[in-house]
PDB file of N, CA and C in Angstrom:
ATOM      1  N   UNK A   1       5.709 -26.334  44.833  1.00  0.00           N
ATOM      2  CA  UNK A   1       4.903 -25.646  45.808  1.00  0.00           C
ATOM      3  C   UNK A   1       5.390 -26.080  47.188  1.00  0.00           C
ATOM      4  N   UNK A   2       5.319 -24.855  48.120  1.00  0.00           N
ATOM      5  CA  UNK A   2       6.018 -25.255  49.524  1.00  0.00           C
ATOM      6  C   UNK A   2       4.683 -26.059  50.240  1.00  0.00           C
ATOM      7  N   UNK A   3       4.910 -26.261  51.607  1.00  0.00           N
ATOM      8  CA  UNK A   3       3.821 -26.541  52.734  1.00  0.00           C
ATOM      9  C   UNK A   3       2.607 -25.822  52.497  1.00  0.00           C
ATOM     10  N   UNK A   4       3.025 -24.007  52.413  1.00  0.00           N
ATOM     11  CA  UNK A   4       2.142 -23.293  52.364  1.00  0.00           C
ATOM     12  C   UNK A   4       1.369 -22.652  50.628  1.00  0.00           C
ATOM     13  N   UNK A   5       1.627 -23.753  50.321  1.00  0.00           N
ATOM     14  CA  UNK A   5       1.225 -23.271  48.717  1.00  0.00           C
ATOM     15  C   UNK A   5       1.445 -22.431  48.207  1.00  0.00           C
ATOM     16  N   UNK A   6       2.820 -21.874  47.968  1.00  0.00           N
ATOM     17  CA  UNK A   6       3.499 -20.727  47.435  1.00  0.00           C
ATOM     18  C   UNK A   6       4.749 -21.695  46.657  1.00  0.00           C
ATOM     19  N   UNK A   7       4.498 -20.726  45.252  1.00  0.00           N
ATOM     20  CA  UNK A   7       5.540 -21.202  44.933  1.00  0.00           C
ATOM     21  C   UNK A   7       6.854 -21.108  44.990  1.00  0.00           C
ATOM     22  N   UNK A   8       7.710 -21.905  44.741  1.00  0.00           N
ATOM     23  CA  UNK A   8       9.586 -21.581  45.257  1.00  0.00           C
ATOM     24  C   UNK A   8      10.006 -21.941  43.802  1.00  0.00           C
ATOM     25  N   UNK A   9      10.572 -20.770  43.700  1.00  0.00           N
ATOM     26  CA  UNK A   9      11.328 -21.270  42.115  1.00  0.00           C
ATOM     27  C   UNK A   9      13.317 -21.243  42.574  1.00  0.00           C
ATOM     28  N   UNK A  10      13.670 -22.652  42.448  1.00  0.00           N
ATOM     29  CA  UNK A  10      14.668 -22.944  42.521  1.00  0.00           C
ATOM     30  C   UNK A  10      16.188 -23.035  41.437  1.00  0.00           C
ATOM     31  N   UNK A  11      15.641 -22.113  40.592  1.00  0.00           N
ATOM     32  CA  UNK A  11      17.019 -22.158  39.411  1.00  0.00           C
ATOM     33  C   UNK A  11      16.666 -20.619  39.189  1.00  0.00           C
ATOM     34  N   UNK A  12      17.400 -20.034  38.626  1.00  0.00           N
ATOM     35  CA  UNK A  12      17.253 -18.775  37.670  1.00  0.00           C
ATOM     36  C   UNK A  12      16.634 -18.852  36.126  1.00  0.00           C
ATOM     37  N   UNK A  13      15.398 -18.626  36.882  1.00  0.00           N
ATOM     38  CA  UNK A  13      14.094 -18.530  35.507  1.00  0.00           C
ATOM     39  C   UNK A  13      14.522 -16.792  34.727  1.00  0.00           C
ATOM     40  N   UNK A  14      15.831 -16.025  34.788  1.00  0.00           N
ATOM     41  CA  UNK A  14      16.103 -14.862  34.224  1.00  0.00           C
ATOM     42  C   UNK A  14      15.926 -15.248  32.344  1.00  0.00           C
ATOM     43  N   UNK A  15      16.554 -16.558  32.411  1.00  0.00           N
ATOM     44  CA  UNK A  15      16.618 -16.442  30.714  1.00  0.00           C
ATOM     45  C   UNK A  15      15.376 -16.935  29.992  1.00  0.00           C
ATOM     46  N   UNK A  16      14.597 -17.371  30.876  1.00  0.00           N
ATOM     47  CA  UNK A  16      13.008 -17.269  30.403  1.00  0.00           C
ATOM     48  C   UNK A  16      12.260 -16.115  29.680  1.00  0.00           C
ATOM     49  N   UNK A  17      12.595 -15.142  30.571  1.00  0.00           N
ATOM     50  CA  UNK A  17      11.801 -14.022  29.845  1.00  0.00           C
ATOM     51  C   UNK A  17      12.942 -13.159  29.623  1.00  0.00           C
ATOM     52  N   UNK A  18      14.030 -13.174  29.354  1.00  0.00           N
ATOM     53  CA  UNK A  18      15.351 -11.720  29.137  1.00  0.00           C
ATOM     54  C   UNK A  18      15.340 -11.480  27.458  1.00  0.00           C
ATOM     55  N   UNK A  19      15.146 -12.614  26.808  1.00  0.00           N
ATOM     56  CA  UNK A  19      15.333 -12.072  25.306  1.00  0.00           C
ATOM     57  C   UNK A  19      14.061 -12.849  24.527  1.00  0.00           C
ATOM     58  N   UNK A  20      12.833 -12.280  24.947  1.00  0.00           N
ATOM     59  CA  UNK A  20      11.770 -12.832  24.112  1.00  0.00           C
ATOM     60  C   UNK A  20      12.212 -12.454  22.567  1.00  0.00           C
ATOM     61  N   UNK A  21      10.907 -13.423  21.896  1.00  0.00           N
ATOM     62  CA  UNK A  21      11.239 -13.467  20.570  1.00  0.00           C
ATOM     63  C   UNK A  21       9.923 -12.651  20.281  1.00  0.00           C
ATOM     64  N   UNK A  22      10.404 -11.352  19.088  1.00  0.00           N
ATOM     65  CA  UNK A  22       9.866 -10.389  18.943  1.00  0.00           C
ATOM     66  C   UNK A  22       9.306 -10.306  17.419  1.00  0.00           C
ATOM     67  N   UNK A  23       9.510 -11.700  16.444  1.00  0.00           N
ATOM     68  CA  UNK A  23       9.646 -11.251  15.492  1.00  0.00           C
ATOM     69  C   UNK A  23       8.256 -11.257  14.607  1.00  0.00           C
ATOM     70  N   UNK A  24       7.603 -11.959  15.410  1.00  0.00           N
ATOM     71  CA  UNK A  24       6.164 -11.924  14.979  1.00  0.00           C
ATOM     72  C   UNK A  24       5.238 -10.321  14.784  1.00  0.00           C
ATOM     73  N   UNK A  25       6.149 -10.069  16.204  1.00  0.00           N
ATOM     74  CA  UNK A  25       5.508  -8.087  16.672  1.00  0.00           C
ATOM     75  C   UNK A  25       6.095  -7.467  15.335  1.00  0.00           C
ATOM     76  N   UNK A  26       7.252  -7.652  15.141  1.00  0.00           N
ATOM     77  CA  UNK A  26       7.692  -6.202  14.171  1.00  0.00           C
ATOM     78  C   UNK A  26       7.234  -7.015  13.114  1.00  0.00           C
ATOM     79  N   UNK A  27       6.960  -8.164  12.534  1.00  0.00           N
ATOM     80  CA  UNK A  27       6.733  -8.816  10.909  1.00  0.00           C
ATOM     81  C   UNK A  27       5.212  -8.337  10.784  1.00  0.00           C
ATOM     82  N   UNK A  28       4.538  -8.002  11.923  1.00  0.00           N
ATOM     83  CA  UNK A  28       2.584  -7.097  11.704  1.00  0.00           C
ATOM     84  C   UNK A  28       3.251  -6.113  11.281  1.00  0.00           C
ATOM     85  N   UNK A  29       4.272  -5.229  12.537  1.00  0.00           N
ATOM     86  CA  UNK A  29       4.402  -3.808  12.051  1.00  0.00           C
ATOM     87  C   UNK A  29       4.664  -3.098  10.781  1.00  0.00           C
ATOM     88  N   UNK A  30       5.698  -4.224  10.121  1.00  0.00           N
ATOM     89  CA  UNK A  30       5.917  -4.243   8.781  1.00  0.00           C
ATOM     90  C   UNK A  30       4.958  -4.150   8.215  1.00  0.00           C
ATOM     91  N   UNK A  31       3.981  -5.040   8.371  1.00  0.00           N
ATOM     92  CA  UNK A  31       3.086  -5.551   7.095  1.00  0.00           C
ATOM     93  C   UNK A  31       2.189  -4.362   7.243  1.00  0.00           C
ATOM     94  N   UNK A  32       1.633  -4.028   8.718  1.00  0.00           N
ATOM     95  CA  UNK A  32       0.846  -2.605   8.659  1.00  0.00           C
ATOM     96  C   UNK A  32       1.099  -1.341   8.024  1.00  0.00           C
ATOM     97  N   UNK A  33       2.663  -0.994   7.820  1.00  0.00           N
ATOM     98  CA  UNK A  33       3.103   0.118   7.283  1.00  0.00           C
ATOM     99  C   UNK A  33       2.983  -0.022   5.885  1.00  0.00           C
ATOM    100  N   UNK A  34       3.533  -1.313   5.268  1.00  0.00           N
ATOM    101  CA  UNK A  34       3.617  -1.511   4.015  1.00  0.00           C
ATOM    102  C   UNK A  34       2.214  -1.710   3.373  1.00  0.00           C
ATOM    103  N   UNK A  35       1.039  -1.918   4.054  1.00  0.00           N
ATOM    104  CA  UNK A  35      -0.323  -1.532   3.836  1.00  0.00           C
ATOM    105  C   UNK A  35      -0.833  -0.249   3.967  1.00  0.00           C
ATOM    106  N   UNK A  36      -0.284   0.324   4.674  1.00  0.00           N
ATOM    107  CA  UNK A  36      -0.404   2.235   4.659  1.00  0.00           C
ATOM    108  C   UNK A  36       0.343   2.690   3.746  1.00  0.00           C
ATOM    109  N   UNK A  37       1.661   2.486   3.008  1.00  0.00           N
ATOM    110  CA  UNK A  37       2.198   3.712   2.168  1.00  0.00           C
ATOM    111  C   UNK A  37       1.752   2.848   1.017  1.00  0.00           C
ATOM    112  N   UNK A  38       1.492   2.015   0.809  1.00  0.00           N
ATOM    113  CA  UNK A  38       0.911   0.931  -0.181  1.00  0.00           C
ATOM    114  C   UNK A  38      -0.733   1.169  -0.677  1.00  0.00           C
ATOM    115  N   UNK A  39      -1.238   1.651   0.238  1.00  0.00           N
ATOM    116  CA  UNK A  39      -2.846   1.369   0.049  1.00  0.00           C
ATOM    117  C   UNK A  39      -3.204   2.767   0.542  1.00  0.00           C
ATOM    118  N   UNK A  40      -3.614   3.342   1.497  1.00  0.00           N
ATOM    119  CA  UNK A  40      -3.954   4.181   2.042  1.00  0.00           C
ATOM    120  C   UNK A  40      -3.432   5.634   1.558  1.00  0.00           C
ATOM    121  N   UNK A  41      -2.102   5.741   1.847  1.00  0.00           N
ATOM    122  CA  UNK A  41      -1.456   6.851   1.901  1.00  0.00           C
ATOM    123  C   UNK A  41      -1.989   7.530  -0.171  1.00  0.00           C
ATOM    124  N   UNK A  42      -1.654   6.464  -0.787  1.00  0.00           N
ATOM    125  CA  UNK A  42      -1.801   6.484  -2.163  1.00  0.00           C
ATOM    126  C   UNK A  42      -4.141   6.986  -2.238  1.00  0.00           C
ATOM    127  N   UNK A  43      -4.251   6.448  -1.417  1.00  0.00           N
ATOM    128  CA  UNK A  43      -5.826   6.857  -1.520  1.00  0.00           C
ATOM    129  C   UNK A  43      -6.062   7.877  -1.085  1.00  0.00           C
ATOM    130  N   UNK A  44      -5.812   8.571  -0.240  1.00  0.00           N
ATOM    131  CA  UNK A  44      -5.311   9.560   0.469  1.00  0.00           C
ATOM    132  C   UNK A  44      -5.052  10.717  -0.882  1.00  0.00           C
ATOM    133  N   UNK A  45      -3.819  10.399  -1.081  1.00  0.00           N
ATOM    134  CA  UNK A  45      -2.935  11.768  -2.217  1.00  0.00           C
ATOM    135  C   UNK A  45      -4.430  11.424  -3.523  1.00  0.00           C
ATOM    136  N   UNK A  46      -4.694  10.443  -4.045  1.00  0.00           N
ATOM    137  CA  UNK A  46      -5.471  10.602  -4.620  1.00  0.00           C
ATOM    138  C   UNK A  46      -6.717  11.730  -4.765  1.00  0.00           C
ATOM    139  N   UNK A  47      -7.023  11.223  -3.030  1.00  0.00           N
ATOM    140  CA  UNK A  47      -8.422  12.278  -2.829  1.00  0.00           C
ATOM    141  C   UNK A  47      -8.142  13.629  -2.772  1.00  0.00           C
ATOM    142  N   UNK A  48      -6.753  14.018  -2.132  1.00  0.00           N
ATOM    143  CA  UNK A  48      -6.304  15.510  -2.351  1.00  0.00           C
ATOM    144  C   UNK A  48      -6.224  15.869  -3.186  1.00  0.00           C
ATOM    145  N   UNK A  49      -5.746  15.538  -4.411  1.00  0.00           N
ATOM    146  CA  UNK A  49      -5.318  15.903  -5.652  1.00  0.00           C
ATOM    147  C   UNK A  49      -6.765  16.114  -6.330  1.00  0.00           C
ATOM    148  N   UNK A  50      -8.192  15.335  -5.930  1.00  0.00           N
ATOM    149  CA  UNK A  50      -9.267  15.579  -6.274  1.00  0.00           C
ATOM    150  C   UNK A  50      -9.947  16.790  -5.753  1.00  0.00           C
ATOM    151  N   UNK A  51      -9.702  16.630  -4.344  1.00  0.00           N
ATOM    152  CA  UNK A  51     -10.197  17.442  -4.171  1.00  0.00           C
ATOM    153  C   UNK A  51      -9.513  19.088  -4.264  1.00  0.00           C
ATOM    154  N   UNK A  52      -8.349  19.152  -4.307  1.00  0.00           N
ATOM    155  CA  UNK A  52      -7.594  20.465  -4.760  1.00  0.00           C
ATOM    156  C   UNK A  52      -8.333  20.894  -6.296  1.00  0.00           C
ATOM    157  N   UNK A  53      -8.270  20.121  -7.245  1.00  0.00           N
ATOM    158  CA  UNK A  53      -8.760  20.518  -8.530  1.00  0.00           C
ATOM    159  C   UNK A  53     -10.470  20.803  -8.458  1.00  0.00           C
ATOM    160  N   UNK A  54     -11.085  20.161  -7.805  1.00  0.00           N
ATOM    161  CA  UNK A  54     -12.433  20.507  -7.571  1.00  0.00           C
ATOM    162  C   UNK A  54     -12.826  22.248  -7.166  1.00  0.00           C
ATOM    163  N   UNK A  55     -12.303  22.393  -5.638  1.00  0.00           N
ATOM    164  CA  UNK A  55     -12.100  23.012  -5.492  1.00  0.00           C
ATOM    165  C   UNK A  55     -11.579  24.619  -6.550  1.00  0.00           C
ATOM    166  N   UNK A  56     -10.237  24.142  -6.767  1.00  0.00           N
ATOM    167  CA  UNK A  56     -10.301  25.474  -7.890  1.00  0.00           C
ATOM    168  C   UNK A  56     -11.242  25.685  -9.026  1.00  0.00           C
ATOM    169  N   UNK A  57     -12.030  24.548 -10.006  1.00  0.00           N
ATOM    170  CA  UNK A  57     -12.742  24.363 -10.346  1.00  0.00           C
ATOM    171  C   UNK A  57     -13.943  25.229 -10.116  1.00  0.00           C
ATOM    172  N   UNK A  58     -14.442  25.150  -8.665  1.00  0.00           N
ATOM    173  CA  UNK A  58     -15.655  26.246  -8.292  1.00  0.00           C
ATOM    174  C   UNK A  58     -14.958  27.456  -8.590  1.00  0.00           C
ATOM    175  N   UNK A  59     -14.120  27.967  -8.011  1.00  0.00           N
ATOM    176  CA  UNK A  59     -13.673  28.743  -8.109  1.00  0.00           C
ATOM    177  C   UNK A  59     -13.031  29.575  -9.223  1.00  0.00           C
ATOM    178  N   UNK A  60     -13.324  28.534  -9.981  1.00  0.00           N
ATOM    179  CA  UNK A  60     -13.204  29.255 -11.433  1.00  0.00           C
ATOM    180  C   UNK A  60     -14.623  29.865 -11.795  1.00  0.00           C
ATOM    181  N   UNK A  61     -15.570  29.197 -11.398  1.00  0.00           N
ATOM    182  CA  UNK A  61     -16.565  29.497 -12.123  1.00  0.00           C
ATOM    183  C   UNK A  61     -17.307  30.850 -10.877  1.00  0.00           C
ATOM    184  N   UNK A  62     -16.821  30.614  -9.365  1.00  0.00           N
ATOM    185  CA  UNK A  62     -18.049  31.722  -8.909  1.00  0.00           C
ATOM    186  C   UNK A  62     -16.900  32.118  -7.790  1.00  0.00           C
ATOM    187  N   UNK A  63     -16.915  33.449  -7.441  1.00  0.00           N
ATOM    188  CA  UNK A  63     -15.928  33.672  -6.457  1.00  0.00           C
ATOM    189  C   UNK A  63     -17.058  33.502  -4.967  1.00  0.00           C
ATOM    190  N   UNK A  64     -15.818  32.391  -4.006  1.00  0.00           N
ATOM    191  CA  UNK A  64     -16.404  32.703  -2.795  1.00  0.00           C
ATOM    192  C   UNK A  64     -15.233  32.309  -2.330  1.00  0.00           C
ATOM    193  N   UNK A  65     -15.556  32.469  -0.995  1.00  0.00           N
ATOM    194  CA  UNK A  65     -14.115  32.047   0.184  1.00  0.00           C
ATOM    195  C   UNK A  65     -13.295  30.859   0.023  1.00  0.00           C
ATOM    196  N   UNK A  66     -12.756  30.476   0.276  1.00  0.00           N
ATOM    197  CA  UNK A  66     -12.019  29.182  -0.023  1.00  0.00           C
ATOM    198  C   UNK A  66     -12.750  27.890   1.110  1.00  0.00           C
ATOM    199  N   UNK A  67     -13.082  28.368   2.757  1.00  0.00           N
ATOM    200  CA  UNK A  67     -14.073  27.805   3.259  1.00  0.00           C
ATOM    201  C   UNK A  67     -15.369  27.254   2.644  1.00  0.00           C
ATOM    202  N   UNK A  68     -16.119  27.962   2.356  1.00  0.00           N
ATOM    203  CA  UNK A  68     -17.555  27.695   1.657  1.00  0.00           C
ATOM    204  C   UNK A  68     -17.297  26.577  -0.078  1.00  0.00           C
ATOM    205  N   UNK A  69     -16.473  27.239  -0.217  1.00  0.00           N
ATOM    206  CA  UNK A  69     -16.247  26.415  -1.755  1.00  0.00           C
ATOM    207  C   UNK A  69     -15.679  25.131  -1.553  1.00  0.00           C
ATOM    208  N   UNK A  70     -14.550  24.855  -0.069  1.00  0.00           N
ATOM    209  CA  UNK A  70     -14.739  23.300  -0.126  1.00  0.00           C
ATOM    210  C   UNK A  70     -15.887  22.762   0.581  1.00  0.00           C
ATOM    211  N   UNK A  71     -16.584  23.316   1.751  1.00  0.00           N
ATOM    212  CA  UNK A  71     -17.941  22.627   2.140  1.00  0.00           C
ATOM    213  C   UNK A  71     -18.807  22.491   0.823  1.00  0.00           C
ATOM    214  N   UNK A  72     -19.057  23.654  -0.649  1.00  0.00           N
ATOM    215  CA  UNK A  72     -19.751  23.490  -1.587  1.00  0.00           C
ATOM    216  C   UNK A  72     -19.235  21.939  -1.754  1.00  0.00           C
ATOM    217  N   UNK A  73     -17.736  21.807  -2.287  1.00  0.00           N
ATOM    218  CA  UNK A  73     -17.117  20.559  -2.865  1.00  0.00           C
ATOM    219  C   UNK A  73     -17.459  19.180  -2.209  1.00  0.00           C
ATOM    220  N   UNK A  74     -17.365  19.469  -0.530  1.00  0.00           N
ATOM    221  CA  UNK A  74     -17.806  18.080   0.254  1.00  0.00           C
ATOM    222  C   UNK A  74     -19.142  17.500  -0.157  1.00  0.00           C
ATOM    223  N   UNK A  75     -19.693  18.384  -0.035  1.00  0.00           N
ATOM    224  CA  UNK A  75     -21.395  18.137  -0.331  1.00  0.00           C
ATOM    225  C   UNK A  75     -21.679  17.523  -1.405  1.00  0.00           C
ATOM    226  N   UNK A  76     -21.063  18.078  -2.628  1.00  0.00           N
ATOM    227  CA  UNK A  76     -22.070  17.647  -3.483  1.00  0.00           C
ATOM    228  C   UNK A  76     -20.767  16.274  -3.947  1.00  0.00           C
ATOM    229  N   UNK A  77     -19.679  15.999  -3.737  1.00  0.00           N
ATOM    230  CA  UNK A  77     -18.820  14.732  -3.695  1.00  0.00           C
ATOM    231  C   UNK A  77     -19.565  13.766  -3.045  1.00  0.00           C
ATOM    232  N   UNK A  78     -20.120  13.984  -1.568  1.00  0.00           N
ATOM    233  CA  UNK A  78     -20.483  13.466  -0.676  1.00  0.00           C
ATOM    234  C   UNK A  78     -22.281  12.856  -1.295  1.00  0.00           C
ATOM    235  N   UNK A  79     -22.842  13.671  -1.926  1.00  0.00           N
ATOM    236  CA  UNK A  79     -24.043  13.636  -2.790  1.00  0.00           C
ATOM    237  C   UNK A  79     -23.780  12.906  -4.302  1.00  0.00           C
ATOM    238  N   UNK A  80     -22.650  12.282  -4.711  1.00  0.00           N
ATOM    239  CA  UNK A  80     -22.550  11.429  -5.669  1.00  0.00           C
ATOM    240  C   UNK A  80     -22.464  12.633  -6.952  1.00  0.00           C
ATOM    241  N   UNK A  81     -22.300  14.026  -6.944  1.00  0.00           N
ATOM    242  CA  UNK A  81     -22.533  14.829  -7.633  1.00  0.00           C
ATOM    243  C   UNK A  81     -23.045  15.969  -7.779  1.00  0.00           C
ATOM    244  N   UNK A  82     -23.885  15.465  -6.809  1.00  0.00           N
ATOM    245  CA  UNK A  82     -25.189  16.552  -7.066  1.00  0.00           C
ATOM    246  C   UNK A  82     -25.301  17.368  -5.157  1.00  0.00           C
ATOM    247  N   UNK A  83     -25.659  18.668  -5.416  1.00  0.00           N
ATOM    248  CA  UNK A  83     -26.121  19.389  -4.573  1.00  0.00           C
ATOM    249  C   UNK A  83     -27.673  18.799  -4.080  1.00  0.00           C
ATOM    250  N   UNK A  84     -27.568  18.313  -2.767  1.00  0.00           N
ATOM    251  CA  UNK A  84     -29.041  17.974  -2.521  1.00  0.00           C
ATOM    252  C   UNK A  84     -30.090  19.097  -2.103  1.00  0.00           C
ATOM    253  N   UNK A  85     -31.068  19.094  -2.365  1.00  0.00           N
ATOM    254  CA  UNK A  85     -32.067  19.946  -2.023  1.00  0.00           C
ATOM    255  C   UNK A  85     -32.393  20.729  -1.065  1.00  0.00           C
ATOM    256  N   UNK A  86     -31.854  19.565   0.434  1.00  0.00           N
ATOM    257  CA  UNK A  86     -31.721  19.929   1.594  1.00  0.00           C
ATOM    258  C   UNK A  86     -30.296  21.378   2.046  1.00  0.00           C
ATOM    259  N   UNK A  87     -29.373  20.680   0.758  1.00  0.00           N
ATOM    260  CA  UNK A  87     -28.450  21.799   1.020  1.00  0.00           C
ATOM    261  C   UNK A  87     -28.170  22.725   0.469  1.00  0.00           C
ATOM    262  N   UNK A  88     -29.159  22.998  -0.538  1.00  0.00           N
ATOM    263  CA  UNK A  88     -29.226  23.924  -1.338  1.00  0.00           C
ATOM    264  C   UNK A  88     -29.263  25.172  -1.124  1.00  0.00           C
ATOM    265  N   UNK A  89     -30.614  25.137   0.155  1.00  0.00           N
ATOM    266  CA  UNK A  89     -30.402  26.619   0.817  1.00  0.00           C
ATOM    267  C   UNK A  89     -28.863  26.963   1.582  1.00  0.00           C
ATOM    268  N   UNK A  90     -27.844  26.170   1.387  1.00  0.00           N
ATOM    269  CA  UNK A  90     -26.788  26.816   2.351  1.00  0.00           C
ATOM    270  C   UNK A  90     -25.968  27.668   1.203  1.00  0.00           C
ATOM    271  N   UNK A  91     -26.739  27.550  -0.273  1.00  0.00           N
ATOM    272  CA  UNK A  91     -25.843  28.668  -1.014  1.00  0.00           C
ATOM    273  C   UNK A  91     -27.052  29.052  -1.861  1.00  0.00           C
ATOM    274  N   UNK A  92     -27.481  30.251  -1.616  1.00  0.00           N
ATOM    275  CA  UNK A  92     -28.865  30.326  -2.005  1.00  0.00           C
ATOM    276  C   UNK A  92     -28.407  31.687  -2.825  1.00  0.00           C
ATOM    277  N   UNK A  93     -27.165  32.321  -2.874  1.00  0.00           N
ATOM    278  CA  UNK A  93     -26.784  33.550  -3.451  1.00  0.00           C
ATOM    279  C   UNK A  93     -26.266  32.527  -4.776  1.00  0.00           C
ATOM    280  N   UNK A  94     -26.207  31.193  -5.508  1.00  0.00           N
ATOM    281  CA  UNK A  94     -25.669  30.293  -6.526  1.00  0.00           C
ATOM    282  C   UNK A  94     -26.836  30.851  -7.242  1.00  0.00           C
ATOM    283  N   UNK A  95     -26.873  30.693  -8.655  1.00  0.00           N
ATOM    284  CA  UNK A  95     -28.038  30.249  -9.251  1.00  0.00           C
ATOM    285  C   UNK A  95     -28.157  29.173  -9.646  1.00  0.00           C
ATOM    286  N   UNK A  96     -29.231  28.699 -10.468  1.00  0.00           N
ATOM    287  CA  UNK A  96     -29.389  27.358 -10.502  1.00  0.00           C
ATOM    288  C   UNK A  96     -28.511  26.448 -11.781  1.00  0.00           C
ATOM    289  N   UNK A  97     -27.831  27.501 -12.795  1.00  0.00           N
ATOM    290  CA  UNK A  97     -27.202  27.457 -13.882  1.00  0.00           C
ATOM    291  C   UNK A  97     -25.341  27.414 -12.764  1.00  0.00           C
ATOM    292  N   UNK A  98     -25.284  27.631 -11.910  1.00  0.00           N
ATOM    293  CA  UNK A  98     -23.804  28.095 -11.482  1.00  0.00           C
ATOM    294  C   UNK A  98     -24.048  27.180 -10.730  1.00  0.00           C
ATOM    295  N   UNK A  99     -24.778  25.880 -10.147  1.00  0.00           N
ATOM    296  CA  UNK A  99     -25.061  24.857  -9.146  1.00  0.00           C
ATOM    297  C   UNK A  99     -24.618  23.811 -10.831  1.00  0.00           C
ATOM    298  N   UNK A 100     -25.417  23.875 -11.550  1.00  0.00           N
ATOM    299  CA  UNK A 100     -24.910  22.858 -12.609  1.00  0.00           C
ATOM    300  C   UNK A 100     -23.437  22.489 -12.693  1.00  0.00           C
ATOM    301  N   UNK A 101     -23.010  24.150 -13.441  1.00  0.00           N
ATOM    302  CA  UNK A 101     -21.599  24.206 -13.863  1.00  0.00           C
ATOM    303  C   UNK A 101     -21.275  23.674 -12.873  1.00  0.00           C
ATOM    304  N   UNK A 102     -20.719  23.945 -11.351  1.00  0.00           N
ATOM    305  CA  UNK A 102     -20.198  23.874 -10.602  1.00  0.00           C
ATOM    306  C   UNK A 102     -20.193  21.834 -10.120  1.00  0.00           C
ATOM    307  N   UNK A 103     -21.371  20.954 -10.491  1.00  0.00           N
ATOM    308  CA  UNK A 103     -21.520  19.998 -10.389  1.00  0.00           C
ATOM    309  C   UNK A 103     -21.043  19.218 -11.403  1.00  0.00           C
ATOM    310  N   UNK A 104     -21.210  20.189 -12.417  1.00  0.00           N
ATOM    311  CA  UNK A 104     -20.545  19.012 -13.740  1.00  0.00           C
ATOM    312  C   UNK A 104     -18.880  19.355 -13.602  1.00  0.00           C
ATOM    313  N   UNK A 105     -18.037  20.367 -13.082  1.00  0.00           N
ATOM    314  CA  UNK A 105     -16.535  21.097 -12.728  1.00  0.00           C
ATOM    315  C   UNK A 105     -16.508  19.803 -11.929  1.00  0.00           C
ATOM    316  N   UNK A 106     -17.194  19.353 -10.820  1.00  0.00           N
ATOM    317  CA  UNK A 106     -16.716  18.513 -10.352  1.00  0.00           C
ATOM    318  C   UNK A 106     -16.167  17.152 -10.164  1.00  0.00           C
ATOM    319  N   UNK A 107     -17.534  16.425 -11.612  1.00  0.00           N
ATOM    320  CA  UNK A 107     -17.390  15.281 -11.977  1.00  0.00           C
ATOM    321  C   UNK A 107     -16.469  15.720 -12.654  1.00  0.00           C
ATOM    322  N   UNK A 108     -16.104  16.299 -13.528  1.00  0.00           N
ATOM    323  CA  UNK A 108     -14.987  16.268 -14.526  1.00  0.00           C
ATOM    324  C   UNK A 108     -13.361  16.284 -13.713  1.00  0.00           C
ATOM    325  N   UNK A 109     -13.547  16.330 -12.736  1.00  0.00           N
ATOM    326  CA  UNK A 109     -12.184  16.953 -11.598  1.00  0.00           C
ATOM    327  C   UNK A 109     -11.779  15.254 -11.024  1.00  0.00           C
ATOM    328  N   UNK A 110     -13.280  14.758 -10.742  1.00  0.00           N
ATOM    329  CA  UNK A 110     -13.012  12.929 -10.274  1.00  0.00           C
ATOM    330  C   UNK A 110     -12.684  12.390 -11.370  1.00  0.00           C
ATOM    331  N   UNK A 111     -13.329  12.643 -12.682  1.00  0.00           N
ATOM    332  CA  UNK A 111     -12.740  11.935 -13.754  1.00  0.00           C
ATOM    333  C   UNK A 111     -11.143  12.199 -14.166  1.00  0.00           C
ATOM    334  N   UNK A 112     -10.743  13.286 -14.148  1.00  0.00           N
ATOM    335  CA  UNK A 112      -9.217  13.925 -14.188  1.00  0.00           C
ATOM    336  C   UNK A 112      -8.458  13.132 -13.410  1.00  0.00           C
ATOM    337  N   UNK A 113      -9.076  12.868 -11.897  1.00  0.00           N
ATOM    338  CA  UNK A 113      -7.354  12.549 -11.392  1.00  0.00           C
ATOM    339  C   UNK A 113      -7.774  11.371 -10.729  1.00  0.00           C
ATOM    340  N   UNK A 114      -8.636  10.344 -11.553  1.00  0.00           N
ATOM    341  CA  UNK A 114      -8.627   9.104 -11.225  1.00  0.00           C
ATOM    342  C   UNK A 114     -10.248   8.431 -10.190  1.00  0.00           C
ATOM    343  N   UNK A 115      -9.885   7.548  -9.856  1.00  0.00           N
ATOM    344  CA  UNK A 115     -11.171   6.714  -9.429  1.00  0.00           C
ATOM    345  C   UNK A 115     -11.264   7.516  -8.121  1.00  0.00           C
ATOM    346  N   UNK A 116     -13.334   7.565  -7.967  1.00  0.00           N
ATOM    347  CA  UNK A 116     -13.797   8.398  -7.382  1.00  0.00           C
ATOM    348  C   UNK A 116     -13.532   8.044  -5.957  1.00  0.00           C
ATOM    349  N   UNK A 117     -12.706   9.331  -4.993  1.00  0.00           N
ATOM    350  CA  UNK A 117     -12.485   8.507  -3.477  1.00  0.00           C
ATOM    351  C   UNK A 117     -14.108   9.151  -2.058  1.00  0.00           C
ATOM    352  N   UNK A 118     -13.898   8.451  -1.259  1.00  0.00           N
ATOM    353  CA  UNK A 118     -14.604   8.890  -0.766  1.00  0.00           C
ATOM    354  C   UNK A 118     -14.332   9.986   0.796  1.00  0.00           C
ATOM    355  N   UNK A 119     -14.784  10.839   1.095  1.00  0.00           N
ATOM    356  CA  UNK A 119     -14.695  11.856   1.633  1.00  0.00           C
ATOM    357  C   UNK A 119     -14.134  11.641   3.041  1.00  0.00           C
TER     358      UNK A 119
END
């Protein structure tokens, strides 16, 4: 420190900071990716593959749009199975025999392509 309390740096402090050591940064990045195509990505294709077969599933049994039949699918996945009461009126043209089928199409669709994922 001078007179005036500033500091004076007297050598070339360049190789201090010119080639930090980086290897800690990319050995997370690694480990983060290899936890995504490892864990995630695989949970992921899982739930598609569930939910693609679900999906056609309704659609085997009742024709509607391809919109409405996956909100049908979210719901009642999202409901452990079952169409809740509350959402019942959002397909009120179903009957109550084509709400079954369509609930048991579904468990059978999580059982098909593995452990149940969540939405």
């Amino acid at each position: 420190m001078d007179a005036e309390q500033r500091m004076t740096v007297l050598n070339e402090p360049v190789d201090l900071y010119r080639y930090f050591d980086a290897t800690s940064n990319a050995e997370y990045l690694f480990e983060c990716i290899e936890d995504t195509i490892d864990r995630d990505l695989k949970t992921e294709l899982d739930f598609l593959r569930f939910f693609d077969a679900a999906v056609k599933s309704v659609m085997e049994i009742v024709d509607m749009p391809n919109q409405r039949a996956a909100l049908l699918v979210r719901l009642i996945h999202q409901n452990k199975g079952r169409l809740s009461k509350a959402k019942r009126q959002l397909f009120a043209e179903l009957t109550d025999d084509e709400v079954r089928k369509i609930e048991s199409a579904i468990t059978a669709a999580g059982e098909a392509t593995g452990p149940e994922q969540e939405v």
